[in-house]
C-alpha atoms as a PDB file:
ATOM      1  CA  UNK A   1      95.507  82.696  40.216  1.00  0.00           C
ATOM      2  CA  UNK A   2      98.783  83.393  42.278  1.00  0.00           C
ATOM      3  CA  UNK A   3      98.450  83.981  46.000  1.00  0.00           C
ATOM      4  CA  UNK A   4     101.406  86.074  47.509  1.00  0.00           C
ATOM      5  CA  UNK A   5     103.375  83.836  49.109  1.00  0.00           C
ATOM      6  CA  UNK A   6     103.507  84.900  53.191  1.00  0.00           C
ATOM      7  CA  UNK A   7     106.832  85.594  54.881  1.00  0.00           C
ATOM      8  CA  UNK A   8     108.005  82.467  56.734  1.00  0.00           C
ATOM      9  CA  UNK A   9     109.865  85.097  59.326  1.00  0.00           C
ATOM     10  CA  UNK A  10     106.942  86.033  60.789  1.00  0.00           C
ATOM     11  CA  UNK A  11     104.713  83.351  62.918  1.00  0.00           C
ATOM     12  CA  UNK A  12     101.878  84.138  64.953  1.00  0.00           C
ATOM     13  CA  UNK A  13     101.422  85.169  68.580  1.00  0.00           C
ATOM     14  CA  UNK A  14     100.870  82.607  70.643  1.00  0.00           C
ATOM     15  CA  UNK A  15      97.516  82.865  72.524  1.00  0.00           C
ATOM     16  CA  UNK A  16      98.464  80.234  75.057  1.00  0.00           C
ATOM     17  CA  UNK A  17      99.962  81.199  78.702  1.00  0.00           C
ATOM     18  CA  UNK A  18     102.152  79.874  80.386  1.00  0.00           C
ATOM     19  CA  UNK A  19     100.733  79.719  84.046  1.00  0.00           C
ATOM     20  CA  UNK A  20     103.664  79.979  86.693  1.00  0.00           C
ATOM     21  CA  UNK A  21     102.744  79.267  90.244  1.00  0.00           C
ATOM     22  CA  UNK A  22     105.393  79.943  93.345  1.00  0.00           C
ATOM     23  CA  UNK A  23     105.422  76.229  94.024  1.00  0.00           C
ATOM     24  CA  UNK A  24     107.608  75.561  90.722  1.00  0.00           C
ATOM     25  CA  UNK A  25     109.056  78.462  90.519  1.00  0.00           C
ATOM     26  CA  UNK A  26     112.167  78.172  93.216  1.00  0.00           C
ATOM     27  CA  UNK A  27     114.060  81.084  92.793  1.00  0.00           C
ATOM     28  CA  UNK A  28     115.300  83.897  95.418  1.00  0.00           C
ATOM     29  CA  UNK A  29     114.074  87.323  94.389  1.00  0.00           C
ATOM     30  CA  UNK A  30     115.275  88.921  97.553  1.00  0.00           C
ATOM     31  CA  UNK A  31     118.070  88.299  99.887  1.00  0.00           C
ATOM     32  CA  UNK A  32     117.513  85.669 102.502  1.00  0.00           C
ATOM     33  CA  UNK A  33     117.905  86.713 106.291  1.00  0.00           C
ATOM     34  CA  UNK A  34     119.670  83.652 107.546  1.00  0.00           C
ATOM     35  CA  UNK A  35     119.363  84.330 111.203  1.00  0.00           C
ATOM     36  CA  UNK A  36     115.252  84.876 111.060  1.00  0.00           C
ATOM     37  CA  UNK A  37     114.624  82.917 108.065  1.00  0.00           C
ATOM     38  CA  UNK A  38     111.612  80.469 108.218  1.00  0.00           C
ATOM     39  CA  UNK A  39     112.764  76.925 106.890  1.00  0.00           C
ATOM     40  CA  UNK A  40     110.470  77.643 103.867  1.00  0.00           C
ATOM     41  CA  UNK A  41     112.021  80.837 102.973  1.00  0.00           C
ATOM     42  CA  UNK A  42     115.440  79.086 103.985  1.00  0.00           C
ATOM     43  CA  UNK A  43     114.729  76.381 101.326  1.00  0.00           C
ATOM     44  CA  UNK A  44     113.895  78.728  98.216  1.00  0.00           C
ATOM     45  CA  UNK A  45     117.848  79.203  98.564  1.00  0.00           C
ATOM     46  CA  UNK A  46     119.478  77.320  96.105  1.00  0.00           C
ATOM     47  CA  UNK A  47     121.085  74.413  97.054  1.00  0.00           C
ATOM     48  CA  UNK A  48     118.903  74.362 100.183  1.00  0.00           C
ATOM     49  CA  UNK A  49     116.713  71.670 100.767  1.00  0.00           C
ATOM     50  CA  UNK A  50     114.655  70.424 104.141  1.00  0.00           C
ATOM     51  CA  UNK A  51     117.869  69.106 105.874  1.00  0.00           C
ATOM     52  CA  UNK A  52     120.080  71.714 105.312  1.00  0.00           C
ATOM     53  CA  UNK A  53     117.249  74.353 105.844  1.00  0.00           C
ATOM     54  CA  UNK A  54     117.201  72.559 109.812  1.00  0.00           C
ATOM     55  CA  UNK A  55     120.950  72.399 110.221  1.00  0.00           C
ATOM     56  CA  UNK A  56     121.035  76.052 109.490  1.00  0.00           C
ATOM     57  CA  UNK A  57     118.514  77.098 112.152  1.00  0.00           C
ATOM     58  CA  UNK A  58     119.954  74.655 114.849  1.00  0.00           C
ATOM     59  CA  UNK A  59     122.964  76.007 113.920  1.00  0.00           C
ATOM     60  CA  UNK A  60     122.094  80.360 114.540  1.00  0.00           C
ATOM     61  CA  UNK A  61     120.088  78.723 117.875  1.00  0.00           C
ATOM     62  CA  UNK A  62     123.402  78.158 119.071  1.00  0.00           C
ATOM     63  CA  UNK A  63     124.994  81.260 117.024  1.00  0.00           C
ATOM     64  CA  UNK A  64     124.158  84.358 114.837  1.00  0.00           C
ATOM     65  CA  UNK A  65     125.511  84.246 111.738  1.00  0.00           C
ATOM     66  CA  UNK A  66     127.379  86.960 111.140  1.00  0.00           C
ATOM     67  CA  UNK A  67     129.698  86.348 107.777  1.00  0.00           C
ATOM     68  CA  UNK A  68     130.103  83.662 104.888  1.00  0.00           C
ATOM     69  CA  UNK A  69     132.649  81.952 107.370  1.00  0.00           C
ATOM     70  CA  UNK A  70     129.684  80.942 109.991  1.00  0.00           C
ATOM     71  CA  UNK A  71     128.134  79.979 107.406  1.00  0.00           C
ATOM     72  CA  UNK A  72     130.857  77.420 106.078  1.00  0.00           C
ATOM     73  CA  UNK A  73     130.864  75.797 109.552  1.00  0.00           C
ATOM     74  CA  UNK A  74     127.266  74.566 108.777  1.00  0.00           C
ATOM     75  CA  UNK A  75     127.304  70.757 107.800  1.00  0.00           C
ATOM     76  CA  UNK A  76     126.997  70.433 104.259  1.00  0.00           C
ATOM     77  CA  UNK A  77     128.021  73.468 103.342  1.00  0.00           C
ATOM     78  CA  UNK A  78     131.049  73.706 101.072  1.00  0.00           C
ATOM     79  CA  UNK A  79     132.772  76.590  98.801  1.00  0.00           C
ATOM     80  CA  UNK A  80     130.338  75.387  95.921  1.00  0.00           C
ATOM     81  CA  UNK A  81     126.993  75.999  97.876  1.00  0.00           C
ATOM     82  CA  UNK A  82     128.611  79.218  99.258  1.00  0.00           C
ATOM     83  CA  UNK A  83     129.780  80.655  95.911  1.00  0.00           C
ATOM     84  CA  UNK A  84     126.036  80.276  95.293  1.00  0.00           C
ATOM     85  CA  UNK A  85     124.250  81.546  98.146  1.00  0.00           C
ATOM     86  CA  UNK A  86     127.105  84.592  98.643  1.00  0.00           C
ATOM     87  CA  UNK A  87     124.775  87.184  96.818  1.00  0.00           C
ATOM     88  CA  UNK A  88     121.838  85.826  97.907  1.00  0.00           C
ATOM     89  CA  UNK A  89     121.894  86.163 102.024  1.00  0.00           C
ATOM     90  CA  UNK A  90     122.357  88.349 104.567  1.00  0.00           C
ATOM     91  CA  UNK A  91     122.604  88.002 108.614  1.00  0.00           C
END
């Protein structure tokens, strides 16, 4: 007896889920208000980690941010980090 031989194309759904939580998932879905910012919300930014995240609220203590050019005065930040972060902040 011949069996029809099944299409190799085709595979199976997958029944297993992937389960995603927020605490690997560290990506900006919004824009990020840099002058009322939490450092949490400041370190979803990418590029952004717990330092940075401080330097940038000591930094709008002293001074709103009010362009990408207050934002370059912060330490660490460098054209690279703000080619990044351009489309993902506001003030």
């Amino acid at each position: 007896m011949v069996r029809p031989q099944a299409s190799s194309s085709v595979k199976p759904a997958s029944t297993h889920k992937a389960k995603r939580t927020s605490t690997t998932l560290k990506q900006v879905t919004h824009r990020v208000n840099l002058n009322s910012a939490s450092q949490a919300e400041l370190e979803t930014l990418p590029g952004v980690g717990p330092g940075l995240a401080k330097r940038i609220i000591a930094a709008r203590q002293q001074k709103r941010f009010t362009s990408l050019a207050d934002v370059d005065q912060v330490s660490g930040v460098g054209p690279k980090l703000l080619q990044k972060l351009k489309d993902k902040i506001i003030w």
